[in-house]
C-alpha atoms as a PDB file:
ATOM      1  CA  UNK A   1      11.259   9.914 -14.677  1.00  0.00           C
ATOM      2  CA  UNK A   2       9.621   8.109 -17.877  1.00  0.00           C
ATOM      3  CA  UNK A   3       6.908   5.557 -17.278  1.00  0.00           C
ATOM      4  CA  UNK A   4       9.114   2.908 -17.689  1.00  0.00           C
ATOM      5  CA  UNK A   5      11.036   3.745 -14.808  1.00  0.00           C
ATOM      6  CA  UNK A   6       7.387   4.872 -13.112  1.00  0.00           C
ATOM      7  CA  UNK A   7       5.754   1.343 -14.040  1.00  0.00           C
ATOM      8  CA  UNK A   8       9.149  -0.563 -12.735  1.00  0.00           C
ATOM      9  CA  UNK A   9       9.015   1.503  -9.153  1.00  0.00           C
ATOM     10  CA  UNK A  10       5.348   0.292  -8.435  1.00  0.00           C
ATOM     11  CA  UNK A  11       6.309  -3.046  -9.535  1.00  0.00           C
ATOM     12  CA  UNK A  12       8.865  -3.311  -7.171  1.00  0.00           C
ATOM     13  CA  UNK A  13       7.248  -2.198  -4.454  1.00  0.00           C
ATOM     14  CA  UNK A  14       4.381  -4.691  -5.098  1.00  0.00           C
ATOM     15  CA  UNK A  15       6.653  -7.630  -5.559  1.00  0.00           C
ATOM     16  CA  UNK A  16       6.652  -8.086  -2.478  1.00  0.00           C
ATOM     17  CA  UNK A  17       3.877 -10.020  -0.706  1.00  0.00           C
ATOM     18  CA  UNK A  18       3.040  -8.032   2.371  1.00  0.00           C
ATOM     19  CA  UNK A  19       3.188  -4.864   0.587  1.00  0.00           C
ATOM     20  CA  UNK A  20       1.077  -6.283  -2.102  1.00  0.00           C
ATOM     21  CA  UNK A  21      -1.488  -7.849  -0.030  1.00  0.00           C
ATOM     22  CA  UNK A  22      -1.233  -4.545   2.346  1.00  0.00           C
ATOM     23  CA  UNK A  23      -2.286  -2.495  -0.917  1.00  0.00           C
ATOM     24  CA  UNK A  24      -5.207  -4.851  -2.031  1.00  0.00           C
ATOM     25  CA  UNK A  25      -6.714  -3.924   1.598  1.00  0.00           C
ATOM     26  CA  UNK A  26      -5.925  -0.716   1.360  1.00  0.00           C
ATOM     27  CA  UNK A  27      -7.553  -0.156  -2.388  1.00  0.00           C
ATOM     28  CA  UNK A  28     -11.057  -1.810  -1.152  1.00  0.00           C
ATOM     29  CA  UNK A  29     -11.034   1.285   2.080  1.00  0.00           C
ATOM     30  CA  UNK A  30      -8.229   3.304   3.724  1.00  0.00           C
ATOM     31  CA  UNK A  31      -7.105   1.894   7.194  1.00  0.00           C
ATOM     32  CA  UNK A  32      -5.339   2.769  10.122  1.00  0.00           C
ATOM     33  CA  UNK A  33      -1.407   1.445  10.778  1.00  0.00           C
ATOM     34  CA  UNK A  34      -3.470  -0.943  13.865  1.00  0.00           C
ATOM     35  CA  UNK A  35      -6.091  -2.176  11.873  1.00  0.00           C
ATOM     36  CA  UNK A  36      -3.538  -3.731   9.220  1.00  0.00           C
ATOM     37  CA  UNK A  37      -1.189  -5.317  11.833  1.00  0.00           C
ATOM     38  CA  UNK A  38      -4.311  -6.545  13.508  1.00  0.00           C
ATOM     39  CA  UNK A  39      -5.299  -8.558  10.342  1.00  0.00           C
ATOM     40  CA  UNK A  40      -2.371  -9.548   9.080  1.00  0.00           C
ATOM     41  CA  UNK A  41      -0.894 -10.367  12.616  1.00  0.00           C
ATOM     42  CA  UNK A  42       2.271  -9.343  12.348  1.00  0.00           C
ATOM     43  CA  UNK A  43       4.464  -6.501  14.717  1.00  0.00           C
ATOM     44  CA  UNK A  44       3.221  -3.096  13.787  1.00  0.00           C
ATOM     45  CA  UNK A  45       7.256  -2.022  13.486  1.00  0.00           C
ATOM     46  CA  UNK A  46       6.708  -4.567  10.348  1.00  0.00           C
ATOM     47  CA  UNK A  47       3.613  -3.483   8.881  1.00  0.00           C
ATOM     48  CA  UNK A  48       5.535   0.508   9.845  1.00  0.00           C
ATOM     49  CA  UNK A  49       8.645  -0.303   7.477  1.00  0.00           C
ATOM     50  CA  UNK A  50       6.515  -1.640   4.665  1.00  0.00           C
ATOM     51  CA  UNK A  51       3.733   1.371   4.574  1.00  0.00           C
ATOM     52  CA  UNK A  52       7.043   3.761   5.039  1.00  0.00           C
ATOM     53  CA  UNK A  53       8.233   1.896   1.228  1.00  0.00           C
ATOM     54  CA  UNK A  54       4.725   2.233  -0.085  1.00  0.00           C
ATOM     55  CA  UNK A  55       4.104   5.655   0.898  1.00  0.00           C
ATOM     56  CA  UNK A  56       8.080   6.877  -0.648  1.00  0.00           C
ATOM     57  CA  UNK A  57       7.178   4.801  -3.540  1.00  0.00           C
ATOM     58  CA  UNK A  58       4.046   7.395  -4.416  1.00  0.00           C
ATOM     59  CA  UNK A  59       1.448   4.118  -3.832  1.00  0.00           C
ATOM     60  CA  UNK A  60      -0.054   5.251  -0.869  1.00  0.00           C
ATOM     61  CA  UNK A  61      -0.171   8.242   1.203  1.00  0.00           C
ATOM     62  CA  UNK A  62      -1.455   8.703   4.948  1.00  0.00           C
ATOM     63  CA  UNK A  63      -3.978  10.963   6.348  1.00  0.00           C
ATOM     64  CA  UNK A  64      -3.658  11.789   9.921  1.00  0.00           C
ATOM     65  CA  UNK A  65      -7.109  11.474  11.380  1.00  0.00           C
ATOM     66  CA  UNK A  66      -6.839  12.498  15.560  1.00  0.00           C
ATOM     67  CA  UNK A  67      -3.783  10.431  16.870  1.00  0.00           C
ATOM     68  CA  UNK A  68      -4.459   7.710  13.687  1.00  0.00           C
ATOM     69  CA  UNK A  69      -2.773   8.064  10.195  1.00  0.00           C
ATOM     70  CA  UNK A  70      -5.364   6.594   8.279  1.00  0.00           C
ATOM     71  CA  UNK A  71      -3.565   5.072   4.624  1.00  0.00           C
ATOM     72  CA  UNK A  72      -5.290   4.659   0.897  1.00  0.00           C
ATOM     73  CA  UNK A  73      -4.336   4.193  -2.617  1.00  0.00           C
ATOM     74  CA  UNK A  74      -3.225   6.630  -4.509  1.00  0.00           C
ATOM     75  CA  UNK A  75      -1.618   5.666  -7.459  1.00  0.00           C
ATOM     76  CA  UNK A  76      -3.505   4.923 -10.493  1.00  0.00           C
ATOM     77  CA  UNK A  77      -1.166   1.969 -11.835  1.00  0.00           C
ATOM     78  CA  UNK A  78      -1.330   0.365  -8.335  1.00  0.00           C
ATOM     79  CA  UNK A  79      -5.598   1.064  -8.794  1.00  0.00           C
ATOM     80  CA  UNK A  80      -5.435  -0.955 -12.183  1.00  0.00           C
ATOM     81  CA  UNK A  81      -2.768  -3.587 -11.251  1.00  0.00           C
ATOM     82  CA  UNK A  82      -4.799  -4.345  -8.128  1.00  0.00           C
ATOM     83  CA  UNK A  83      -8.189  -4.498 -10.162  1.00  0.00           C
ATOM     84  CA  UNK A  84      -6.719  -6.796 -12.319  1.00  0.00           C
ATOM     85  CA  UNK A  85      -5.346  -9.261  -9.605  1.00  0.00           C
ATOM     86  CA  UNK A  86      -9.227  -8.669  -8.036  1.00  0.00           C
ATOM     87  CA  UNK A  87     -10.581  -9.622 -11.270  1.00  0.00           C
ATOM     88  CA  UNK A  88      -8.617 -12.871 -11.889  1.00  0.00           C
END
């Protein structure tokens, strides 16, 4: 895959509002699947589908911590797209 098709693939995925507002949380500290839903107060089987497209896009990845998957950033386009959106 060439960065084109790399830069188009994050861009996607962050199109969408959710996802991008669910990474902006995510890139300030890593949270559980409960603590997202809770803020953004929508049904954890929504905020589930959207980390499951963030994680298979390479944005994110999970760490299980006890019975908690515990999510952060991981891609460094996302990083820099997300610091510029923070910055403007």
């Amino acid at each position: 895959m060439n960065s084109y098709d790399t830069t188009v693939k994050v861009l996607k995925a962050l199109g969408h509002p959710l996802r991008l507002k669910i990474v902006v949380g995510l890139a300030k500290e890593p949270q559980c699947v409960k603590d997202i839903w809770g803020c953004l107060g929508l049904p954890q089987a929504v905020i589930s589908q959207h980390l499951a497209m963030l994680r298979t896009s390479g944005i994110i990845e999970g760490r299980r911590h006890g019975v908690e998957m515990h999510y952060t950033v991981t891609d460094p386009l996302a990083k820099v797209i997300i610091d510029f959106i923070e910055q403007n």
